[in-house]
C-alpha atoms as a PDB file:
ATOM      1  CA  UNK A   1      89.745 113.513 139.453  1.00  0.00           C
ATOM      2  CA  UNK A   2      87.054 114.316 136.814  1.00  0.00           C
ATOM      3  CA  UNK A   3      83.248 113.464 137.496  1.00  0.00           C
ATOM      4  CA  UNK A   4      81.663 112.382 134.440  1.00  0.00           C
ATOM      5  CA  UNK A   5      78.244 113.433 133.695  1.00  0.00           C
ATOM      6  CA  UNK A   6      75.597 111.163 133.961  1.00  0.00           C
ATOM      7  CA  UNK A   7      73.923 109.959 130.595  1.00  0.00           C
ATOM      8  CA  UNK A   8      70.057 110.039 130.328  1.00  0.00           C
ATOM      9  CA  UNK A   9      69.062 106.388 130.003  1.00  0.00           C
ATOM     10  CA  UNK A  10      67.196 105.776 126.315  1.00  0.00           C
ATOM     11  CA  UNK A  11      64.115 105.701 125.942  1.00  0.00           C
ATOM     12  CA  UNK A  12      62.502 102.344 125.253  1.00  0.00           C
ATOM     13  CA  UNK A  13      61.405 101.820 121.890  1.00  0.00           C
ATOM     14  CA  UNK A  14      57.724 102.308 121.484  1.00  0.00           C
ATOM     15  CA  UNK A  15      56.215  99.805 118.589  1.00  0.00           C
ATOM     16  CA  UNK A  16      53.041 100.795 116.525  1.00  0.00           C
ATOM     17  CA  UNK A  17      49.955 100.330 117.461  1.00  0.00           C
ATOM     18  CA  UNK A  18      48.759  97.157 115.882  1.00  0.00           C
ATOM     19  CA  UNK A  19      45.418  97.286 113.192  1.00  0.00           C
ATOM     20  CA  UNK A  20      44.147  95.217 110.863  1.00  0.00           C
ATOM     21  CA  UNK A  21      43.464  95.702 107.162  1.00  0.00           C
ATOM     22  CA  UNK A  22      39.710  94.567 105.851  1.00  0.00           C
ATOM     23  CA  UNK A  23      38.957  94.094 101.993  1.00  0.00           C
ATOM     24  CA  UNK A  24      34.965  95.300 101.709  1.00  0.00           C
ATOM     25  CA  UNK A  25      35.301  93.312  98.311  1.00  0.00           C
ATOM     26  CA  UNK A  26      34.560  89.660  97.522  1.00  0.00           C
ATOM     27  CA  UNK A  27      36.423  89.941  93.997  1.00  0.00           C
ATOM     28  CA  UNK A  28      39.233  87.820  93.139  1.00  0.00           C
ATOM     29  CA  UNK A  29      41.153  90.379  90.939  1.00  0.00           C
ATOM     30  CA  UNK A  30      41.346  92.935  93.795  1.00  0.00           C
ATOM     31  CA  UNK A  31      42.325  90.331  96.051  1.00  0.00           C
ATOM     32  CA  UNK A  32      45.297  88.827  94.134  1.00  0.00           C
ATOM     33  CA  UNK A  33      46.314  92.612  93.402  1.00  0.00           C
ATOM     34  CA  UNK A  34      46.366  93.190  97.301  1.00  0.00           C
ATOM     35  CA  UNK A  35      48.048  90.166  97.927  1.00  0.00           C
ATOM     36  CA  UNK A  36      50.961  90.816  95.610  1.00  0.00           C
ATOM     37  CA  UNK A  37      51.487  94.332  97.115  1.00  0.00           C
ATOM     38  CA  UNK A  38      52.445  92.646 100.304  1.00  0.00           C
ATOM     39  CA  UNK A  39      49.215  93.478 102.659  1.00  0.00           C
ATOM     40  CA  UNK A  40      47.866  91.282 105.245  1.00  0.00           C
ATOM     41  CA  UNK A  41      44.042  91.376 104.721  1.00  0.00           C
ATOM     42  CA  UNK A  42      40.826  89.591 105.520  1.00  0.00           C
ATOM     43  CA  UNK A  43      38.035  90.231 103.166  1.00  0.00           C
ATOM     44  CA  UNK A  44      34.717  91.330 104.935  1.00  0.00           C
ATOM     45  CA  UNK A  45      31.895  92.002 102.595  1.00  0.00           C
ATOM     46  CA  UNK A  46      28.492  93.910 103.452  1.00  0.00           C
ATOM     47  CA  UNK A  47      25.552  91.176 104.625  1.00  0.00           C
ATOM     48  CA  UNK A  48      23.024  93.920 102.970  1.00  0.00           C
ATOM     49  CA  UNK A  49      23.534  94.226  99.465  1.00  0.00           C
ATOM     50  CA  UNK A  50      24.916  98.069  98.751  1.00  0.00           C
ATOM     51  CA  UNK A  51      22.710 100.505  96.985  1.00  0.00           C
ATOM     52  CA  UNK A  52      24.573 101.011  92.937  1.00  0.00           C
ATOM     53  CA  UNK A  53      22.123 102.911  92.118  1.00  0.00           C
ATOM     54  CA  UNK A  54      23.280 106.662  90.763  1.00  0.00           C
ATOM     55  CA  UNK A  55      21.146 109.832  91.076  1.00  0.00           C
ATOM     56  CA  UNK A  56      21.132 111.937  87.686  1.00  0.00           C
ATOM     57  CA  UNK A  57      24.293 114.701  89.050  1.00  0.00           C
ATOM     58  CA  UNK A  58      26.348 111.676  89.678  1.00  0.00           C
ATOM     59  CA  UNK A  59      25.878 109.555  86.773  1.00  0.00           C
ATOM     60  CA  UNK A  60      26.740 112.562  84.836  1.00  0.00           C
ATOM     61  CA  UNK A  61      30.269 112.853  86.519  1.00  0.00           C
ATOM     62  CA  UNK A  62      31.702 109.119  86.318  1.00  0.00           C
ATOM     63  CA  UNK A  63      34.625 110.005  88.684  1.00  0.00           C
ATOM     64  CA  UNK A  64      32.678 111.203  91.464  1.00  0.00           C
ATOM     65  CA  UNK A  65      30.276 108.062  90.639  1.00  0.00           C
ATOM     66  CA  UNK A  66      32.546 105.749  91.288  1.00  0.00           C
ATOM     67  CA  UNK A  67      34.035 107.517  94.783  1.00  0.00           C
ATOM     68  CA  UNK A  68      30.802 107.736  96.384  1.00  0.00           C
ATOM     69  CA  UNK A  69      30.043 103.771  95.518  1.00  0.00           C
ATOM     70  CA  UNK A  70      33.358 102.866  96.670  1.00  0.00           C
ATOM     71  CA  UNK A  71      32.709 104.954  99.707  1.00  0.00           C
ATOM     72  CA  UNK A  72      28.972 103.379 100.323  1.00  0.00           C
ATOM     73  CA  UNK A  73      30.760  99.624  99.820  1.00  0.00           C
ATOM     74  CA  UNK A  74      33.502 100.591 102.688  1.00  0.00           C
ATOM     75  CA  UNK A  75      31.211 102.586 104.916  1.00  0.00           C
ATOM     76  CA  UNK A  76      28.728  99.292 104.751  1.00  0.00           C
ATOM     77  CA  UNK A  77      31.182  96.987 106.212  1.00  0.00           C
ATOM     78  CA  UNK A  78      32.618  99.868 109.051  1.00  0.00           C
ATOM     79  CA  UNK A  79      28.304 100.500 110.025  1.00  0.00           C
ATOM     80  CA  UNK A  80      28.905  96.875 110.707  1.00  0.00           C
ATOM     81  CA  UNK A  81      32.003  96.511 112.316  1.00  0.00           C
ATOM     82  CA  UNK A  82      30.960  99.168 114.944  1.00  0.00           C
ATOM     83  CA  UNK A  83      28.052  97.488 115.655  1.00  0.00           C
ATOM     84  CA  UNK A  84      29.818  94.440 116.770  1.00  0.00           C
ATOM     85  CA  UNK A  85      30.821  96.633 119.504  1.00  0.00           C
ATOM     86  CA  UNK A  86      34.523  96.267 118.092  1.00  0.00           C
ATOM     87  CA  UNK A  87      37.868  97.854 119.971  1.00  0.00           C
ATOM     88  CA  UNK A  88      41.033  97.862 118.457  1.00  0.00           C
ATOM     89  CA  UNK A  89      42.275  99.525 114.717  1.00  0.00           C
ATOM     90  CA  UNK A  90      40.963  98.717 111.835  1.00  0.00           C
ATOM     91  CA  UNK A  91      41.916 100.156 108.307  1.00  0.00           C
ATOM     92  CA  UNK A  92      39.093  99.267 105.644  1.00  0.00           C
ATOM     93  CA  UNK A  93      38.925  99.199 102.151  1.00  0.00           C
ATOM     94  CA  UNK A  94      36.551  99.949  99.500  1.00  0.00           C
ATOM     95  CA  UNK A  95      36.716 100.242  95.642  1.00  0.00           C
ATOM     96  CA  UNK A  96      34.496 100.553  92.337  1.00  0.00           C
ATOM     97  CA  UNK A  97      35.574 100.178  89.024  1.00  0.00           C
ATOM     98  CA  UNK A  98      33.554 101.893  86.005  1.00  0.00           C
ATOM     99  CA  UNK A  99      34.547 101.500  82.400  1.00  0.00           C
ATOM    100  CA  UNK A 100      33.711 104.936  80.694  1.00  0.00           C
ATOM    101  CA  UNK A 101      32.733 105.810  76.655  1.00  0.00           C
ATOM    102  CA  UNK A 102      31.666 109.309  75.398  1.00  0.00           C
ATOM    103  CA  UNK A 103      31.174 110.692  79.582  1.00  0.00           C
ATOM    104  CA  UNK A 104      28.433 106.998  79.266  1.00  0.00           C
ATOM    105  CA  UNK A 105      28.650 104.345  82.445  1.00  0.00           C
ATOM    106  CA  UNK A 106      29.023 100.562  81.480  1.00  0.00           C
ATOM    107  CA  UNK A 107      28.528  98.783  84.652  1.00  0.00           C
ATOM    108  CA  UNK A 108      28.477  94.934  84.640  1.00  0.00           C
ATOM    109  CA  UNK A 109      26.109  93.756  82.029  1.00  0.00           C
ATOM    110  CA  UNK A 110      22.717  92.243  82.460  1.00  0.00           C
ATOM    111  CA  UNK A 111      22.356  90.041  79.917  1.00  0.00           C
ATOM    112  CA  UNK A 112      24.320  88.228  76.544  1.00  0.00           C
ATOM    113  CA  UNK A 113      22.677  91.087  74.410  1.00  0.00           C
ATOM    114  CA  UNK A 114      23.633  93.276  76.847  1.00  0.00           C
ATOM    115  CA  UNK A 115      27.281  92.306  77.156  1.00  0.00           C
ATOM    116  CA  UNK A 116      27.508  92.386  73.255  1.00  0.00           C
ATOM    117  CA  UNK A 117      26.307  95.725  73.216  1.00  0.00           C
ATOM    118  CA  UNK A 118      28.875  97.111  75.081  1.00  0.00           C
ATOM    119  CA  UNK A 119      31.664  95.279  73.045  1.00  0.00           C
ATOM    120  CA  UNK A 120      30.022  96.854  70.024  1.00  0.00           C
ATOM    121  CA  UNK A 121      30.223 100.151  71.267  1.00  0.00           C
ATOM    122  CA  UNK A 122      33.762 100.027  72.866  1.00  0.00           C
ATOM    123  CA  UNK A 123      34.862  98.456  69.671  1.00  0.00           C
ATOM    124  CA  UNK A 124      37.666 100.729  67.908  1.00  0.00           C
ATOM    125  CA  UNK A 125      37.597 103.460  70.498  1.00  0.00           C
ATOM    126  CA  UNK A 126      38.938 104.168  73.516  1.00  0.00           C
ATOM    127  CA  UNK A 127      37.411 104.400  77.240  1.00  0.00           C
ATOM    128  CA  UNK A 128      38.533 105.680  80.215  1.00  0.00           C
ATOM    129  CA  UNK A 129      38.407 102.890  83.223  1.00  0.00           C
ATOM    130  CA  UNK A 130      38.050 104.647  86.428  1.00  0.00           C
ATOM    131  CA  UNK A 131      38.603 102.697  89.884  1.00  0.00           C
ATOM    132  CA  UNK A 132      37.985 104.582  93.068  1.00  0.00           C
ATOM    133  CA  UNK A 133      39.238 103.761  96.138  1.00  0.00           C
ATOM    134  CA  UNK A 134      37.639 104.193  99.240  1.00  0.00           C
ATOM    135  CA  UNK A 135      40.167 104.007 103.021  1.00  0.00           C
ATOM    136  CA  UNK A 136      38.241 104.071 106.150  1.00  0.00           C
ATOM    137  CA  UNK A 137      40.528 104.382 109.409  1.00  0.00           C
ATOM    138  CA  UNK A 138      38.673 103.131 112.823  1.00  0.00           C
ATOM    139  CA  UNK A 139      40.469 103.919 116.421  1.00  0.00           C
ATOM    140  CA  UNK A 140      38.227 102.398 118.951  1.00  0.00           C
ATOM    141  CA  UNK A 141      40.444 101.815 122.543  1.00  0.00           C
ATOM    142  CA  UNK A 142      36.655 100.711 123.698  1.00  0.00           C
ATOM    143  CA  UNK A 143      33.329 100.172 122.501  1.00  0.00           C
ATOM    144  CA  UNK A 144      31.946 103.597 123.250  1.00  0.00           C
ATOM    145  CA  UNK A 145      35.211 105.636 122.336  1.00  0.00           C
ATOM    146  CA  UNK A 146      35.874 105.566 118.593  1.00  0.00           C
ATOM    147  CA  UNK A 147      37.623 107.689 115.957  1.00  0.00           C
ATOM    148  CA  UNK A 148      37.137 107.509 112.288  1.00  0.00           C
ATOM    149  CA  UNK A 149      38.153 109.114 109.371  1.00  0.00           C
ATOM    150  CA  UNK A 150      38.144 108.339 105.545  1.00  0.00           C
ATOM    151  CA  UNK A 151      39.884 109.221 102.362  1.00  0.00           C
ATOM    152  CA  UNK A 152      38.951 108.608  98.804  1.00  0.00           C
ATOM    153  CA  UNK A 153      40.488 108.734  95.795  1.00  0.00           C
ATOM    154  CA  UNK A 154      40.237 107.802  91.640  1.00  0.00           C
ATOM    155  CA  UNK A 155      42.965 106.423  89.411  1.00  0.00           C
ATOM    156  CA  UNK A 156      41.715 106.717  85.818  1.00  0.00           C
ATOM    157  CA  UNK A 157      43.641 104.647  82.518  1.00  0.00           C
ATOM    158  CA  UNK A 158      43.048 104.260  79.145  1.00  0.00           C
ATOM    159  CA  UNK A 159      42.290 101.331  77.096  1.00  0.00           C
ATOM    160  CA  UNK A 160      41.961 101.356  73.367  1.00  0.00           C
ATOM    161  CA  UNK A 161      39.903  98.468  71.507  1.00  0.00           C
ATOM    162  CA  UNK A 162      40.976  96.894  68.563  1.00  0.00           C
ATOM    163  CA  UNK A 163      38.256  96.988  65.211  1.00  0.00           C
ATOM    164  CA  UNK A 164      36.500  93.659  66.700  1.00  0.00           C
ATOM    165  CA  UNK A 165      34.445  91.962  63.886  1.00  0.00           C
ATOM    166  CA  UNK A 166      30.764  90.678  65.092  1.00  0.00           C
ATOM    167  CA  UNK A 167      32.705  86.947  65.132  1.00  0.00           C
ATOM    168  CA  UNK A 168      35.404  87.943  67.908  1.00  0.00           C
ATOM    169  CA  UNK A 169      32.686  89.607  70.173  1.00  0.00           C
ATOM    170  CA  UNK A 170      30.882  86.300  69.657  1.00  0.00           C
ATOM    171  CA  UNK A 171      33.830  84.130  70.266  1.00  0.00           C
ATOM    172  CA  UNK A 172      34.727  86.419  73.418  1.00  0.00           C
ATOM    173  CA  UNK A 173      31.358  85.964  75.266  1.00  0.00           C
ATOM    174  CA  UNK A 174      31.620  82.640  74.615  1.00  0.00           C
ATOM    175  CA  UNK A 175      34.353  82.333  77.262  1.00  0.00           C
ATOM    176  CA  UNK A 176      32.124  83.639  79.897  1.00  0.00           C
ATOM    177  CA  UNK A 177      34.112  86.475  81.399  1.00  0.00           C
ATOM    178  CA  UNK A 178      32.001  88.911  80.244  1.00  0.00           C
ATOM    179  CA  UNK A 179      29.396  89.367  82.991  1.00  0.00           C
ATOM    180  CA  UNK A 180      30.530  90.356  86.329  1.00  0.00           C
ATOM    181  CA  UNK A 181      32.746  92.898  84.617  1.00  0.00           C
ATOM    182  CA  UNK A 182      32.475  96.579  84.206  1.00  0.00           C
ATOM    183  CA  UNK A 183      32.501  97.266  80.271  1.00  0.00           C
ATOM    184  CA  UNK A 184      31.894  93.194  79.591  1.00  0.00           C
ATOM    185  CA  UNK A 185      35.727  92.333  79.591  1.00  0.00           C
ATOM    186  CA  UNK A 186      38.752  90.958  81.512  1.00  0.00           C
ATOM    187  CA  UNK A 187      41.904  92.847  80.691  1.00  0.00           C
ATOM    188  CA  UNK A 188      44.156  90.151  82.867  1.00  0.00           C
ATOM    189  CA  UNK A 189      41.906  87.157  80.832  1.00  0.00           C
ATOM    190  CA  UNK A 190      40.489  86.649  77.503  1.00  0.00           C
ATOM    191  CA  UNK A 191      39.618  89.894  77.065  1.00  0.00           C
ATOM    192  CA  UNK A 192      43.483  91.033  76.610  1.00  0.00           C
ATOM    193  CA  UNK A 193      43.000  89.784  73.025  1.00  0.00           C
ATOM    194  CA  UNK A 194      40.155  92.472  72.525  1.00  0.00           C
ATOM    195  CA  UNK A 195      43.055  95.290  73.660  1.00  0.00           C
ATOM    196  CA  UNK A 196      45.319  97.536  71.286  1.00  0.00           C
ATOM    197  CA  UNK A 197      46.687  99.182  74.103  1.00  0.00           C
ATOM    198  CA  UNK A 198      46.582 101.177  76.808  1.00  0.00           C
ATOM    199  CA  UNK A 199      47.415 103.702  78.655  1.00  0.00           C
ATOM    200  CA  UNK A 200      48.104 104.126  82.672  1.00  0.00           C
ATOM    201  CA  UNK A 201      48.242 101.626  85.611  1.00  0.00           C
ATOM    202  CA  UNK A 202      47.187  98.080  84.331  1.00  0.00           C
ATOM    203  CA  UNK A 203      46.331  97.272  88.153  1.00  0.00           C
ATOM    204  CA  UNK A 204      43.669 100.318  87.874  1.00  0.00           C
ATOM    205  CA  UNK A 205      42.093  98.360  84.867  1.00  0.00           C
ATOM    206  CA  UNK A 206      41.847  95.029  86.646  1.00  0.00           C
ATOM    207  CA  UNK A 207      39.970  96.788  89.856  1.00  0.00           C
ATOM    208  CA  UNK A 208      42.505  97.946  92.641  1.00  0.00           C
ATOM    209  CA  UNK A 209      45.307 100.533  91.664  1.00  0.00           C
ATOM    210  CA  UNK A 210      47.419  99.087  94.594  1.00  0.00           C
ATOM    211  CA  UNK A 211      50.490 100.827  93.698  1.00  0.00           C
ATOM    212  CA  UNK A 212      48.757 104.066  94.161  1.00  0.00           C
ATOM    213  CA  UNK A 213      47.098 102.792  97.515  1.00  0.00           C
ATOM    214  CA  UNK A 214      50.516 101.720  98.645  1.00  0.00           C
ATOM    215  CA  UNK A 215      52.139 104.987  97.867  1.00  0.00           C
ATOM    216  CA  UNK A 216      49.282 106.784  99.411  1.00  0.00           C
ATOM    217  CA  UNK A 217      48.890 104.654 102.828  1.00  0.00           C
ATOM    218  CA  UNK A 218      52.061 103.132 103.327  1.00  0.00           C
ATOM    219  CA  UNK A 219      51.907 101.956 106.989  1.00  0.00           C
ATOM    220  CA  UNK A 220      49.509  99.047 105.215  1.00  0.00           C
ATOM    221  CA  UNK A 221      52.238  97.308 104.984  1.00  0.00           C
ATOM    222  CA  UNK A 222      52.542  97.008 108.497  1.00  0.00           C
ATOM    223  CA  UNK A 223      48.823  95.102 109.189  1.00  0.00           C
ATOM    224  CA  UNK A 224      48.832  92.280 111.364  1.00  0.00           C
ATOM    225  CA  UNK A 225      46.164  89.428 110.803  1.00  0.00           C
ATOM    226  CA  UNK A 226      44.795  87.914 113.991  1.00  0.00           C
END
């Protein structure tokens, strides 16, 4: 008779930790472009209003810029979180988007004149758009034992302006997209009709480059809302 040799039982299978995914961003755009990249997400935006501001070595180096502001709107919301005493894991996202000319910022614009402005000046050229993107990882099993970690990174496209006449800059700001958008314009609106082309990740011009993100931080895809 042959004795068989016992088999070692399997292990069980051991499922992920669950986290949760929060969007430091109260914009539409970057929430439909979130959405449609399959992430489960609530969007948590800082109670204190997030210093913009740039000093002089920053402003002079638009990529960088736009990190560290993506990294001050993310940190905001973690500061917080982890003052809620929170336990669990919680992934959260920053961005800032910056519309580039000649190494020169356009942020949103302050005013109609403003706004015009910039059209003027992005008429016939091309600009860089730079959106940064700022992932902060929290591990907290309990209040007073917490992890963290963050990565940041930029996605920069191109976008090249048609010859606009004084008449289609007036006609655009008309439409009223103009002003709580980097550069005065809404590629995914209106503003497509100011656009010869362009060049890069069309989700990077609207405000999140989520194909990137996903690519970069896959296990998002795996967030659980509670």
């Amino acid at each position: 008779m042959t004795e068989e040799t016992p088999q070692p039982e399997s292990a069980a299978p051991t499922s992920a930790p669950a986290f949760e995914v929060v969007l430091a961003s109260a914009s539409p755009r970057r929430r439909e472009l979130l959405e449609q990249a399959g992430v489960k997400f609530i969007v948590h935006t800082p109670e204190t209003p997030v210093d913009e501001s740039l000093e002089p070595d920053l402003a002079a180096n638009p990529e960088e810029a736009a990190k560290k502001l993506a990294e001050r709107k993310a940190g905001a919301v973690v500061q917080e979180v982890l003052a809620q005493s929170y336990v669990g894991m919680l992934i959260v996202i920053g961005a800032d988007t910056m519309v580039v000319l000649d190494g020169k910022i356009y942020g949103k614009p302050r005013s109609l004149s403003d706004a015009k402005h910039m059209l003027r000046e992005l008429s016939g050229r091309t600009h860089e758009v730079i959106t940064a993107v700022s992932v902060w990882m929290i591990s907290a099993p309990a209040a007073e034992d917490i992890s963290l970690g963050f990565r940041t990174f930029a996605d920069i496209s191109r976008v090249t302006f048609r010859d606009l006449t004084d008449e289609e800059i007036a006609d655009y700001l008309k439409k009223g997209e103009s002003f709580d958008k980097a550069g005065a314009y809404a590629i995914q609106g209106e503003g497509a009709a100011l656009v010869d082309h362009y060049d890069g990740a069309l989700d990077t011009i609207i405000g999140l480059p989520a194909d990137r993100l996903i690519k970069e931080f896959p296990d998002l895809l795996q967030a659980e809302v509670k």
